[in-house]
N, C-alpha and C. Protein backbone atom coordinates (compact mmCIF):
# COMPACT_ATOMS: atom_id res chain seq x y z
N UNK A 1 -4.39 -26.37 -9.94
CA UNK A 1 -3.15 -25.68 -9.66
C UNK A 1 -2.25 -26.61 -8.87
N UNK A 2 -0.43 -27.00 -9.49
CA UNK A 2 -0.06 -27.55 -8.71
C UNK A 2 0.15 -27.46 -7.31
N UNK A 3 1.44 -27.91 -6.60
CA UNK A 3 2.09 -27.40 -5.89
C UNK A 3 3.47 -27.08 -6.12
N UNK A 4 3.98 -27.18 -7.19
CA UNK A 4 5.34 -26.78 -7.93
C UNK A 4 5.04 -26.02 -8.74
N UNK A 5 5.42 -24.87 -8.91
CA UNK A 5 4.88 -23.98 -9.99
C UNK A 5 6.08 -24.15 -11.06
N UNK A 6 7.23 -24.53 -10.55
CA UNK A 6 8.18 -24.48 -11.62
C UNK A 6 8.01 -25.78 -12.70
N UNK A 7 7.15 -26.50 -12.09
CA UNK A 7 6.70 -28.16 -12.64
C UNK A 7 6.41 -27.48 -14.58
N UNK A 8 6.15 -26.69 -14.74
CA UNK A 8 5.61 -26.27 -16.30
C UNK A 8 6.52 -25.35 -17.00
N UNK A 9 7.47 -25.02 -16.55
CA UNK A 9 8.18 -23.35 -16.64
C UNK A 9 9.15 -24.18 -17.95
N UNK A 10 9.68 -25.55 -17.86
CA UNK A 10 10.63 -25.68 -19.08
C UNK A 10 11.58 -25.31 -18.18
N UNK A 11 12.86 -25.05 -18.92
CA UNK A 11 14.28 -24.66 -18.50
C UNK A 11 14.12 -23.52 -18.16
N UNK A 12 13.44 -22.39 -18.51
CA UNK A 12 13.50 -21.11 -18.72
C UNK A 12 13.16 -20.72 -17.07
N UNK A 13 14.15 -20.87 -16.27
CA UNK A 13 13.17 -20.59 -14.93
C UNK A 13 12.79 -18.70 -15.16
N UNK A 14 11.73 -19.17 -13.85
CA UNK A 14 11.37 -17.44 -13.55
C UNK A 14 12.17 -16.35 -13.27
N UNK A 15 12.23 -14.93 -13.15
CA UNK A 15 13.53 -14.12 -12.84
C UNK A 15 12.90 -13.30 -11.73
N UNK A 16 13.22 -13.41 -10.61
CA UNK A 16 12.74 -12.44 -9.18
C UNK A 16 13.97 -11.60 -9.16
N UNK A 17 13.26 -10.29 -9.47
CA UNK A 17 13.73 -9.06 -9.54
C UNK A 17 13.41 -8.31 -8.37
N UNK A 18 14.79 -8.17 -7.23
CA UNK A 18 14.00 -7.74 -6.13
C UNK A 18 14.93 -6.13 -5.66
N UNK A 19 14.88 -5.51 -4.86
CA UNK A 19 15.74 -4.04 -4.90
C UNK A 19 14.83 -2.97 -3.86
N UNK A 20 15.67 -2.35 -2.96
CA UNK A 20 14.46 -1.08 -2.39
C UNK A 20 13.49 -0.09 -3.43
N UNK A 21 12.52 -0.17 -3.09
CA UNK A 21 11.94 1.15 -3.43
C UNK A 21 12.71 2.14 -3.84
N UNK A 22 12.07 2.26 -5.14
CA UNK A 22 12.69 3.43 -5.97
C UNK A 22 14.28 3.21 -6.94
N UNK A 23 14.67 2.33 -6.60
CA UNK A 23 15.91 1.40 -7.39
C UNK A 23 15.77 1.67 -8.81
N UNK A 24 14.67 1.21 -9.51
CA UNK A 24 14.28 1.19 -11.02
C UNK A 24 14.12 -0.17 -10.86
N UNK A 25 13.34 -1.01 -10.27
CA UNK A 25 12.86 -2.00 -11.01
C UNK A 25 12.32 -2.75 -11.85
N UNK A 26 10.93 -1.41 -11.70
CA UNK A 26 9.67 -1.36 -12.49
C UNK A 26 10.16 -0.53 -13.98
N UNK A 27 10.94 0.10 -13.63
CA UNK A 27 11.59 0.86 -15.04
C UNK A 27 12.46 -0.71 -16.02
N UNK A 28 13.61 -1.32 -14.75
CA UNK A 28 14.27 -2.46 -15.89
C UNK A 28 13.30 -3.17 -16.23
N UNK A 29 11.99 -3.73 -15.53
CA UNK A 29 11.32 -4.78 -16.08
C UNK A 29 10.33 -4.47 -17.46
N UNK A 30 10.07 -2.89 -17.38
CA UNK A 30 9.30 -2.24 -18.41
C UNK A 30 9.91 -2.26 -19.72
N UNK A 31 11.58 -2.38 -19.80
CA UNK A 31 12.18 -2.48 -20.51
C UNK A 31 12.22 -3.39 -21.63
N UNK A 32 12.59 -4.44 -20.53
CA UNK A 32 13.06 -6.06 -21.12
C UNK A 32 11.03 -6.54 -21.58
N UNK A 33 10.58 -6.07 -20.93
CA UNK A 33 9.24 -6.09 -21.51
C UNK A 33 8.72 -5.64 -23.02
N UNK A 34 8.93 -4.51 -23.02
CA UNK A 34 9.11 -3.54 -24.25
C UNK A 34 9.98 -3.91 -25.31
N UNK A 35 11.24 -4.67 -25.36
CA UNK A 35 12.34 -5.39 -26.29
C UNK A 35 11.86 -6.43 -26.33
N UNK A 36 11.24 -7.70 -25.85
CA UNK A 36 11.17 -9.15 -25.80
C UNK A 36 9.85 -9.42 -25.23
N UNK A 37 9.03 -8.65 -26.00
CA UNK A 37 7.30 -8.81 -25.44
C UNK A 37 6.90 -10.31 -25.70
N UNK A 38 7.28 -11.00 -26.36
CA UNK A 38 7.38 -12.36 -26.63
C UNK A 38 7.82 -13.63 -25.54
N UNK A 39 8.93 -12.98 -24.60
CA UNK A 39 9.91 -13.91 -24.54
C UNK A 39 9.62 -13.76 -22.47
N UNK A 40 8.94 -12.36 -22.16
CA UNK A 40 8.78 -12.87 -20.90
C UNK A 40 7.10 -12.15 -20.47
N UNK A 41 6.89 -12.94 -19.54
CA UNK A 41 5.56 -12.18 -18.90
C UNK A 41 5.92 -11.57 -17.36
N UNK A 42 4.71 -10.23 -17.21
CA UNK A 42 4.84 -9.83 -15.65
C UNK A 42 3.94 -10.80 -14.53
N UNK A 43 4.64 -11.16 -13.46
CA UNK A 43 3.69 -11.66 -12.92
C UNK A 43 3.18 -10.84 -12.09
N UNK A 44 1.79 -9.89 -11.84
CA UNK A 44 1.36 -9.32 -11.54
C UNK A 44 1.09 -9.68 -9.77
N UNK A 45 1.39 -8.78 -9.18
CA UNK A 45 1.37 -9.02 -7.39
C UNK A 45 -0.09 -8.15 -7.40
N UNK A 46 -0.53 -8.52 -5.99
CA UNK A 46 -1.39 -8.09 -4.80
C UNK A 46 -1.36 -6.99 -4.06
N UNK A 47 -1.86 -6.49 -4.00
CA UNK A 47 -1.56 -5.40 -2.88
C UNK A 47 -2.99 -4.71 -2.17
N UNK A 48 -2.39 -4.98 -1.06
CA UNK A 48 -3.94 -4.03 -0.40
C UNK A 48 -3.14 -2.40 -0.02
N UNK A 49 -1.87 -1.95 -0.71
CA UNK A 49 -2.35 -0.45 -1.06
C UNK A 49 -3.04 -0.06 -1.53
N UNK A 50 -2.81 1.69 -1.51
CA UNK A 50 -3.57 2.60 -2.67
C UNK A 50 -3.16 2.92 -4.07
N UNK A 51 -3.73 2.78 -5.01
CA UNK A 51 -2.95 2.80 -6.43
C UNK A 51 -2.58 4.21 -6.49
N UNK A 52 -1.35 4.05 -7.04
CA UNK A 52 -0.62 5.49 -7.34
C UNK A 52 -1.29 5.66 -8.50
N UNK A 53 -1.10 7.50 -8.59
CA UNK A 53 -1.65 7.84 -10.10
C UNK A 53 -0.64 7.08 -11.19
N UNK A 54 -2.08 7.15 -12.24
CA UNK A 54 -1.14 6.03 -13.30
C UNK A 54 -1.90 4.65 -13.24
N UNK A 55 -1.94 4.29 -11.99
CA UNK A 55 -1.73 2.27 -11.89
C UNK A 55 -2.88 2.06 -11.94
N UNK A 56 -2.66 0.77 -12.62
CA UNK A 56 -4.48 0.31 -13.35
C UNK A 56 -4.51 -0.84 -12.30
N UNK A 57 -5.22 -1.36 -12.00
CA UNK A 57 -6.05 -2.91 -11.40
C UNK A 57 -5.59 -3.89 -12.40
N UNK A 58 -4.22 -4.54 -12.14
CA UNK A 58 -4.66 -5.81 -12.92
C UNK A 58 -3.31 -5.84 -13.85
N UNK A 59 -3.03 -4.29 -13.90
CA UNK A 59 -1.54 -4.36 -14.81
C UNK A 59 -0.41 -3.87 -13.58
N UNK A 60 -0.63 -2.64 -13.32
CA UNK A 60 0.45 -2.77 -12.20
C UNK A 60 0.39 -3.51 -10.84
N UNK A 61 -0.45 -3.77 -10.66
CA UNK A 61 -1.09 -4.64 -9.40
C UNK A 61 -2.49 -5.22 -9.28
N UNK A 62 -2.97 -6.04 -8.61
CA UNK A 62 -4.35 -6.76 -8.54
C UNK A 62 -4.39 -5.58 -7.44
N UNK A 63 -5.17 -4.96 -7.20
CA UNK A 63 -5.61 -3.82 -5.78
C UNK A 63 -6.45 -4.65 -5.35
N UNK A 64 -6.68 -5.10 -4.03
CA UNK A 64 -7.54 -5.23 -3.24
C UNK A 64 -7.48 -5.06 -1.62
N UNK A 65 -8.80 -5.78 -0.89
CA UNK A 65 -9.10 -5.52 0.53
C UNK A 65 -8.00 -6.19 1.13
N UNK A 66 -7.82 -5.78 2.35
CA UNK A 66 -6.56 -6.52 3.11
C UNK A 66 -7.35 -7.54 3.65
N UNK A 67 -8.68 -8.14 4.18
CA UNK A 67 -9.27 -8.90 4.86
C UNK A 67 -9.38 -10.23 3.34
N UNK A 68 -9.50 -9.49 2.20
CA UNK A 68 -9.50 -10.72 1.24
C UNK A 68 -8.47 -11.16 1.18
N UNK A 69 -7.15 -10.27 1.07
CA UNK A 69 -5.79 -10.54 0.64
C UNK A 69 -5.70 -11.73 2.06
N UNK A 70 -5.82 -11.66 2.90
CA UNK A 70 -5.47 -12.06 4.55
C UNK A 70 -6.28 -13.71 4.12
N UNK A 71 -7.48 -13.58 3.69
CA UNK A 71 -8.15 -14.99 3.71
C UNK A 71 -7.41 -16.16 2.13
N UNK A 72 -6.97 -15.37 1.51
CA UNK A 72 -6.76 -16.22 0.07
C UNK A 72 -5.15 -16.99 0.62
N UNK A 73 -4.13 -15.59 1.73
CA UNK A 73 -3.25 -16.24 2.13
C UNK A 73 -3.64 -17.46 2.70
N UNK A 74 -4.35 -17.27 3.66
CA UNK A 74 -4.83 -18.52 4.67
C UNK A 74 -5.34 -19.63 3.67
N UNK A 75 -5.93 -19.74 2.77
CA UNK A 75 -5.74 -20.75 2.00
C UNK A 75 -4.65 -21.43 1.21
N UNK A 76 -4.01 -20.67 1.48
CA UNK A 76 -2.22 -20.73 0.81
C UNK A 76 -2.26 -21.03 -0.71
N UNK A 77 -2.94 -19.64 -1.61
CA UNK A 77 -2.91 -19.48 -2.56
C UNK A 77 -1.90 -18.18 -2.77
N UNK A 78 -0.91 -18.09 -1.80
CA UNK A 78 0.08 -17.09 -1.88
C UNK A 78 1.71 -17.71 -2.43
N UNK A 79 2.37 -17.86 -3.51
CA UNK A 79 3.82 -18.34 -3.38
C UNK A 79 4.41 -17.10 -2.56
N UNK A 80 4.70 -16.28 -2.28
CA UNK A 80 4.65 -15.35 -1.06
C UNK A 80 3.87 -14.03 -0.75
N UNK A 81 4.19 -13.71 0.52
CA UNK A 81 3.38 -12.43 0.51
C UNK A 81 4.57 -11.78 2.34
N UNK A 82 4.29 -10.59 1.81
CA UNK A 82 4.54 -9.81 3.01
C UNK A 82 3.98 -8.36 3.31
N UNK A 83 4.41 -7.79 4.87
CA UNK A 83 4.02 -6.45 4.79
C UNK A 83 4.66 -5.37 5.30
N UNK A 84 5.01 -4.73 3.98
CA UNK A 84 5.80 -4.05 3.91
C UNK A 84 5.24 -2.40 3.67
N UNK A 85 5.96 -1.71 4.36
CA UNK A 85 5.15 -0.04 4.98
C UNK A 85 3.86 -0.02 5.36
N UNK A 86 3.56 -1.10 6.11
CA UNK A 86 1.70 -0.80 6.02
C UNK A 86 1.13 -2.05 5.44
N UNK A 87 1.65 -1.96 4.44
CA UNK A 87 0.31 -2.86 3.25
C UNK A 87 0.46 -4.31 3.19
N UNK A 88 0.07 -5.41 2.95
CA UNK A 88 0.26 -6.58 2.28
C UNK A 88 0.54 -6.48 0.81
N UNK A 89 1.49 -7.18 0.38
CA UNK A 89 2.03 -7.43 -1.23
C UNK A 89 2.36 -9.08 -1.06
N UNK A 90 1.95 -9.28 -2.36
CA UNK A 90 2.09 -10.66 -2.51
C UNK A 90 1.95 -11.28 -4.11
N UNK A 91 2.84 -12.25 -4.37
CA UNK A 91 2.21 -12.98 -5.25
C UNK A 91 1.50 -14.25 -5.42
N UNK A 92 0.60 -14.67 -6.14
CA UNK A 92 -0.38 -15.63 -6.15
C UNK A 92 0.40 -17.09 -7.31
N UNK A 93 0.43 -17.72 -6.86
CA UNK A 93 0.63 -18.91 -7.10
C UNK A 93 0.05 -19.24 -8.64
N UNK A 94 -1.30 -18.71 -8.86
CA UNK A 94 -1.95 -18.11 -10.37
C UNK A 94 -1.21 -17.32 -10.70
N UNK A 95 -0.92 -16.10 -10.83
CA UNK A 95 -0.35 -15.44 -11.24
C UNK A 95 0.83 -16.09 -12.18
N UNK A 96 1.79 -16.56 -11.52
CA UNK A 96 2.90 -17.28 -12.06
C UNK A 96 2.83 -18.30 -13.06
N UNK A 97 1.57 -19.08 -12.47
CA UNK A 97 1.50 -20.33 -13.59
C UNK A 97 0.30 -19.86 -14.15
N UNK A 98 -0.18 -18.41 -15.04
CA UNK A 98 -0.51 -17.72 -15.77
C UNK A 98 0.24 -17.92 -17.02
N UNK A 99 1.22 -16.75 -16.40
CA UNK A 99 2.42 -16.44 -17.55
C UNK A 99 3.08 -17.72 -17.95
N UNK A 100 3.63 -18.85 -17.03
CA UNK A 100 4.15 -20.56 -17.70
C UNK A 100 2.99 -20.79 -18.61
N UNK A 101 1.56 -20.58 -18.36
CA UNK A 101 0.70 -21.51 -19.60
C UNK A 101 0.97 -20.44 -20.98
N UNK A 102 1.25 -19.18 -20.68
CA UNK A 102 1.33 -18.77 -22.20
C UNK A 102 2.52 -18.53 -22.94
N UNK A 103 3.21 -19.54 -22.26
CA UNK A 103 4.66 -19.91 -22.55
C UNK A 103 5.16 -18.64 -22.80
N UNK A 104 5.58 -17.96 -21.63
CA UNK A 104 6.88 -17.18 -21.39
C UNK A 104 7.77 -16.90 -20.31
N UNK A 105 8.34 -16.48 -19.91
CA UNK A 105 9.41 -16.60 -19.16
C UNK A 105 9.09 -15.59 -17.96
N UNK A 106 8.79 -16.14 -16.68
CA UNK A 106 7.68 -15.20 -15.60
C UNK A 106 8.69 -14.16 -15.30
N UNK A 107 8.84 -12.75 -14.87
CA UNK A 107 9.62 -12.22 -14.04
C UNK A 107 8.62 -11.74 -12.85
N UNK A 108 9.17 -11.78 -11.50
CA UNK A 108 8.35 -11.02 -10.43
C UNK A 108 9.20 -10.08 -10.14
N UNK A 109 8.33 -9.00 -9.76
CA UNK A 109 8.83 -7.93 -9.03
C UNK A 109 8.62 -8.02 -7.87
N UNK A 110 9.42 -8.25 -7.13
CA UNK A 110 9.75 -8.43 -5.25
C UNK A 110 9.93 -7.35 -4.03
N UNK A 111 9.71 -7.28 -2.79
CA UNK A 111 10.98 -6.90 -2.12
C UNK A 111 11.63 -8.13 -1.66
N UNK A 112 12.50 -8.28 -0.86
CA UNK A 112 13.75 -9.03 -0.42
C UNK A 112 13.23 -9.58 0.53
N UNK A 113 12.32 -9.49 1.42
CA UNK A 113 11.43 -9.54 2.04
C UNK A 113 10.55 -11.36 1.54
N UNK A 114 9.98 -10.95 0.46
CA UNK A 114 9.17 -11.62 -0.44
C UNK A 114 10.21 -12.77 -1.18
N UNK A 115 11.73 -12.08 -2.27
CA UNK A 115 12.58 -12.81 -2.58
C UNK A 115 12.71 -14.18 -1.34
N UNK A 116 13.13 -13.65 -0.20
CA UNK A 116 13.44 -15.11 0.40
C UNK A 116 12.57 -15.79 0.68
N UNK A 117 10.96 -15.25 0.46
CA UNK A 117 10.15 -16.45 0.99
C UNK A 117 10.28 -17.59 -0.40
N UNK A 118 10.46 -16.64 -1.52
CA UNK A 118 9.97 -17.85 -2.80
C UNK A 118 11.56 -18.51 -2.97
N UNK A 119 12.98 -18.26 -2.10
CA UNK A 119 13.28 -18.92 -2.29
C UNK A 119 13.28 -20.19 -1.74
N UNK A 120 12.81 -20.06 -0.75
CA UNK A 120 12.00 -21.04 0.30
C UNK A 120 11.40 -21.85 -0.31
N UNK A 121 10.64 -21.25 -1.20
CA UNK A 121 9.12 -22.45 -1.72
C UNK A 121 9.75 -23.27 -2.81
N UNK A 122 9.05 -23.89 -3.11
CA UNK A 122 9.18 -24.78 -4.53
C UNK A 122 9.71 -24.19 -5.70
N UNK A 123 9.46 -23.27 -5.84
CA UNK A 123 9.79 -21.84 -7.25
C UNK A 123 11.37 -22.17 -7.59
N UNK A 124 11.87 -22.94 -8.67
CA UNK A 124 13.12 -22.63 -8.83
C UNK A 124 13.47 -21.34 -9.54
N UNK A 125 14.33 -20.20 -9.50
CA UNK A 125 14.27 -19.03 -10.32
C UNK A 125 15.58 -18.77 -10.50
N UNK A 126 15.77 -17.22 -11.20
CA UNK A 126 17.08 -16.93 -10.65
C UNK A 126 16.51 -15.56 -10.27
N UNK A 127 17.65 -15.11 -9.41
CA UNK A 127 17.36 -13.98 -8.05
C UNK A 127 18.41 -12.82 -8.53
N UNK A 128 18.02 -12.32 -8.99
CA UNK A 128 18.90 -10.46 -9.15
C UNK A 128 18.26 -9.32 -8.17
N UNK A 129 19.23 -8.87 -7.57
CA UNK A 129 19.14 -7.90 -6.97
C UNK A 129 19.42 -6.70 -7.57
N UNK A 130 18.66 -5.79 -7.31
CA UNK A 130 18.78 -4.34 -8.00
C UNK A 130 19.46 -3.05 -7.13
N UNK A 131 20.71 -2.69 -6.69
CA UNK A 131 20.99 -2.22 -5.69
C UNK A 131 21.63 -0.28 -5.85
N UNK A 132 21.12 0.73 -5.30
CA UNK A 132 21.75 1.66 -5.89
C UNK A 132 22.94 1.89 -5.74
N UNK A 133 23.71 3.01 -6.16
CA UNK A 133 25.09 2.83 -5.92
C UNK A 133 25.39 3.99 -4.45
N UNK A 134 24.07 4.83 -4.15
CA UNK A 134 24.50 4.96 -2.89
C UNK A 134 22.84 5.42 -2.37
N UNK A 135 22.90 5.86 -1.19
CA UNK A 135 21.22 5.67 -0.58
C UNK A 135 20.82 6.99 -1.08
N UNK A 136 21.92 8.21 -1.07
CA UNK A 136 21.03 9.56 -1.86
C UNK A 136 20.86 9.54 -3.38
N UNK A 137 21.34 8.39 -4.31
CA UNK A 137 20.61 8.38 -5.02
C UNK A 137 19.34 7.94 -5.09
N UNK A 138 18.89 7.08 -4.12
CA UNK A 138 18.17 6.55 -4.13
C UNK A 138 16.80 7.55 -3.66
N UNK A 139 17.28 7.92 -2.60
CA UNK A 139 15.98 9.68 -2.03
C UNK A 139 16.07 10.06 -2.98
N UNK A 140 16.90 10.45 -3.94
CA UNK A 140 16.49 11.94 -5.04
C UNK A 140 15.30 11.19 -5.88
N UNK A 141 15.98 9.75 -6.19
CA UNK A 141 14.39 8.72 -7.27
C UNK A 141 13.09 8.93 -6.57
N UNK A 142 13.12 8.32 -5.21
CA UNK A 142 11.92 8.69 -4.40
C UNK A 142 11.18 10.54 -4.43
N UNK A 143 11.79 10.61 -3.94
CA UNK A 143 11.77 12.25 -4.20
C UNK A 143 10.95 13.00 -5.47
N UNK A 144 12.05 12.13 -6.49
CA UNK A 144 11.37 12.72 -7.67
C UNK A 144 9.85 12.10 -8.11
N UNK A 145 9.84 11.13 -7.51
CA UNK A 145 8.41 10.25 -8.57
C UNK A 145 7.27 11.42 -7.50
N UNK A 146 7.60 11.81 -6.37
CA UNK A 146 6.42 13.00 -5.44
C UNK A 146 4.55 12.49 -5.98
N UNK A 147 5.01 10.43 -5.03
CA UNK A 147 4.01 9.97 -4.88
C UNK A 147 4.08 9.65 -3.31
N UNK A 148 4.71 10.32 -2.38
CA UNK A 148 4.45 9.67 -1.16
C UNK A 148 4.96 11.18 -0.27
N UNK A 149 4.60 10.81 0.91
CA UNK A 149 4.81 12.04 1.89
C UNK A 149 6.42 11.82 2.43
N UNK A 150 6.75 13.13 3.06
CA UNK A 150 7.83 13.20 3.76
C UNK A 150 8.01 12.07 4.48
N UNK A 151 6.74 11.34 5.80
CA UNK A 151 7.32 10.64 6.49
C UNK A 151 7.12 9.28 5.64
N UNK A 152 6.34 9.11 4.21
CA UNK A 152 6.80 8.00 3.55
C UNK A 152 8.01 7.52 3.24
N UNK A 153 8.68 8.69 2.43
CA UNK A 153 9.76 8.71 2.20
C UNK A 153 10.81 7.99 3.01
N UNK A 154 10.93 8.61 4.21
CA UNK A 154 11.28 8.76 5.75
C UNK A 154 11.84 7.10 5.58
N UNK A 155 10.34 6.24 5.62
CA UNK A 155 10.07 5.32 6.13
C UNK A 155 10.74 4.42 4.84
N UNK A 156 10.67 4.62 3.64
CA UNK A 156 10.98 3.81 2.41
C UNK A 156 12.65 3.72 2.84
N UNK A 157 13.23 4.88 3.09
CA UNK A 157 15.20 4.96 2.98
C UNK A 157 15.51 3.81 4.18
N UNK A 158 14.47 4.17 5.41
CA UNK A 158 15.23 3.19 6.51
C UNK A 158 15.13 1.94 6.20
N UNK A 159 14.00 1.70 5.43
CA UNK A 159 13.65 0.09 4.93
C UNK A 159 14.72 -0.28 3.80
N UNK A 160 14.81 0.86 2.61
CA UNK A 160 16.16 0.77 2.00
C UNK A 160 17.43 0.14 2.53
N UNK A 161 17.94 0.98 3.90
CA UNK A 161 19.10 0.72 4.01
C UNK A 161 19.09 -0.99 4.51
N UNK A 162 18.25 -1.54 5.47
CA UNK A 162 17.70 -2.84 5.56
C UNK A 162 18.29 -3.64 4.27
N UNK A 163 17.36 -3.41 3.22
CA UNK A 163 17.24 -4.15 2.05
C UNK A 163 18.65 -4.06 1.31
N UNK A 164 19.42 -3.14 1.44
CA UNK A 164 20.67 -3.27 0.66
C UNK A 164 21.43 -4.20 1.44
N UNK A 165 21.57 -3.74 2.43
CA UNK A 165 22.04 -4.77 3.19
C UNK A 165 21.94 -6.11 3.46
N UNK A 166 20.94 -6.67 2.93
CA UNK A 166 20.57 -7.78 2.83
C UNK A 166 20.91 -8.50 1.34
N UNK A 167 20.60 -7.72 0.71
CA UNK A 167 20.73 -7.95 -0.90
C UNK A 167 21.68 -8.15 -1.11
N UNK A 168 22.72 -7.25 -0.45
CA UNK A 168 24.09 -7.84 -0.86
C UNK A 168 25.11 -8.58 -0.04
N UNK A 169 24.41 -9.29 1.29
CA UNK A 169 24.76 -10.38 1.84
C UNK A 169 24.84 -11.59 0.88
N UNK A 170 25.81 -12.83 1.15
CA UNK A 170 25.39 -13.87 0.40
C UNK A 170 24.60 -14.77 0.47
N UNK A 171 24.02 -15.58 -0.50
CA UNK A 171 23.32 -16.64 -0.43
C UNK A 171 22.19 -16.48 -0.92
N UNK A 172 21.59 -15.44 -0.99
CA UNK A 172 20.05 -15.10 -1.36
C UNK A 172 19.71 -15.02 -2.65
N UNK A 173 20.70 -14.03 -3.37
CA UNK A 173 20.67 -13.43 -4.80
C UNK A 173 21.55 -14.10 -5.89
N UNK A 174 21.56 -14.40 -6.77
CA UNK A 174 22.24 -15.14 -8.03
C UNK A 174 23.34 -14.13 -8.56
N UNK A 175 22.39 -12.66 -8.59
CA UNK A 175 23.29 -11.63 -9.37
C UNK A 175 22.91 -10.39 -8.68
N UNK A 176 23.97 -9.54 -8.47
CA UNK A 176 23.64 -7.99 -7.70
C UNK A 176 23.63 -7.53 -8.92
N UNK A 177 22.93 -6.02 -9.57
CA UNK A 177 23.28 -5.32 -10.33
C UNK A 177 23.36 -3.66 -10.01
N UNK A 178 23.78 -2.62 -9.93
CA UNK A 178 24.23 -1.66 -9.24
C UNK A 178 23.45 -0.63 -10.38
N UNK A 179 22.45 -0.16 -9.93
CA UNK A 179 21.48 0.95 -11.13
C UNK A 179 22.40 2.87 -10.96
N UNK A 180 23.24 2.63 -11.52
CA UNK A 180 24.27 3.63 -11.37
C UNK A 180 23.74 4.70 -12.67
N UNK A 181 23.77 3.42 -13.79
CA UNK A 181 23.27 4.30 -15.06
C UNK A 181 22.45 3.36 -15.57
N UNK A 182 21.24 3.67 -15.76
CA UNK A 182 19.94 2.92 -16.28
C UNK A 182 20.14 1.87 -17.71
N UNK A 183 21.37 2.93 -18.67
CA UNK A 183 21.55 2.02 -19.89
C UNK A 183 22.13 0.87 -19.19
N UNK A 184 23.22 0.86 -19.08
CA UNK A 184 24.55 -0.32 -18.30
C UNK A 184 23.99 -1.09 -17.36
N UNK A 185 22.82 -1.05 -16.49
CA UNK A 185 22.34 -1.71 -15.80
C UNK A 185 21.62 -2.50 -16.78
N UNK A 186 20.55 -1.97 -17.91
CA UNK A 186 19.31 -2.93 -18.21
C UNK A 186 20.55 -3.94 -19.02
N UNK A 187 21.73 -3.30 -19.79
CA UNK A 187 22.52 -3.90 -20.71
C UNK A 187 22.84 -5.03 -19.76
N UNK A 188 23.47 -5.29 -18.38
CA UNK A 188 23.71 -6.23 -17.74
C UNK A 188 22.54 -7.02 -17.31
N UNK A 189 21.65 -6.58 -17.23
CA UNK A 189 20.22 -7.59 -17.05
C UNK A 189 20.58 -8.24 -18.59
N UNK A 190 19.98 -7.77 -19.43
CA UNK A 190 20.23 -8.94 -20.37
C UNK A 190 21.39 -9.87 -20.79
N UNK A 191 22.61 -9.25 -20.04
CA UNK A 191 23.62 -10.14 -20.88
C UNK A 191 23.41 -11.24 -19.62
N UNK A 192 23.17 -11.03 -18.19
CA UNK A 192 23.15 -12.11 -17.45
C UNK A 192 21.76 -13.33 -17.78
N UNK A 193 20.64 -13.02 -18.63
CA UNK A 193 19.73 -13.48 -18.95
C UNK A 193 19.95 -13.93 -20.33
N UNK A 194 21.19 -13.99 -20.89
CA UNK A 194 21.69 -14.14 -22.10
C UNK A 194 20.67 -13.86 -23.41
N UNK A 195 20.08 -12.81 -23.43
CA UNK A 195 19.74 -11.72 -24.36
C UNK A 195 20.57 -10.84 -25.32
């Protein structure tokens, strides 16, 4: 494994898709997944959460111990990691140059948090931010998926308002995109990915 992960990627850099909780991230990336199964891969993150109903080991996340997650960092087999509500999330340096060996085009799913560490690292990418168009849309998404408690919730909006705020400071992100209406948003993911 190098230490440049972008060293194999070709032109096609990676796409870090980053946005608060509950934005639709995992919805745009399911998308462009679903249209161009060919053309990009997920790079699957870490997490020493609990899997929500639904999430498998390995497709929506690697699940594991926080004491493993904690030692693989310390070997600095992390291109980033953070902890965010509690948990460690991270992506693995494998992971990424996974999806480059089977020649496709990596996207990660981030928080903003995570976005600035990999823009930090070696990783050349491009950086879209996923931002809602106001914070109660954003509770009613949370709200509706009724996978987390009141004071989760609680805790996801204040970290929200954080993250918008950041996201749409400059310097960090390549492209904001505003998830107002799910079609018009994924339609602007691809036209900025020239799809």
């Amino acid at each position: 494994m190098g230490d440049n992960p972008s060293a194999n990627l070709g032109n096609k850099k990676p796409i870090v898709i980053s946005g608060p909780s509950g934005v639709g991230k995992g919805t745009l990336i399911s998308k462009l997944m679903q249209e161009f199964p060919s053309k990009f891969g997920f790079s699957v993150s870490h997490t020493t959460r609990a899997p929500r109903e639904k999430e498998e080991n390995g497709v929506h996340y690697h699940f594991t111990e926080k004491s493993v997650m904690e030692e693989e960092i310390r070997e600095g087999k992390f291109l980033e990691f953070a902890s965010v509500h509690g948990n460690l999330y991270g992506t693995s340096k494998e992971a990424v140059e996974m999806v480059a060996h089977s020649g496709k085009r990596c996207i990660l799913d981030i928080d903003v948090q995570g976005a600035r560490s990999v823009k930090a690292s070696s990783l050349e990418a491009i950086f879209v931010f996923v931002s809602p168009p106001a914070i109660e849309n954003l509770e009613k998404r949370l709200r509706a998926r009724g996978s987390e408690t009141e004071e989760e919730i609680e805790k996801r909006i204040r970290n929200s308002k954080a993250e918008i705020e950041e996201g749409n400071s400059p310097g960090l992100f390549d492209h904001i995109l505003v998830n107002d209406d799910l079609e018009n948003c994924y339609a602007s993911l691809k036209k900025l990915l020239d799809l």
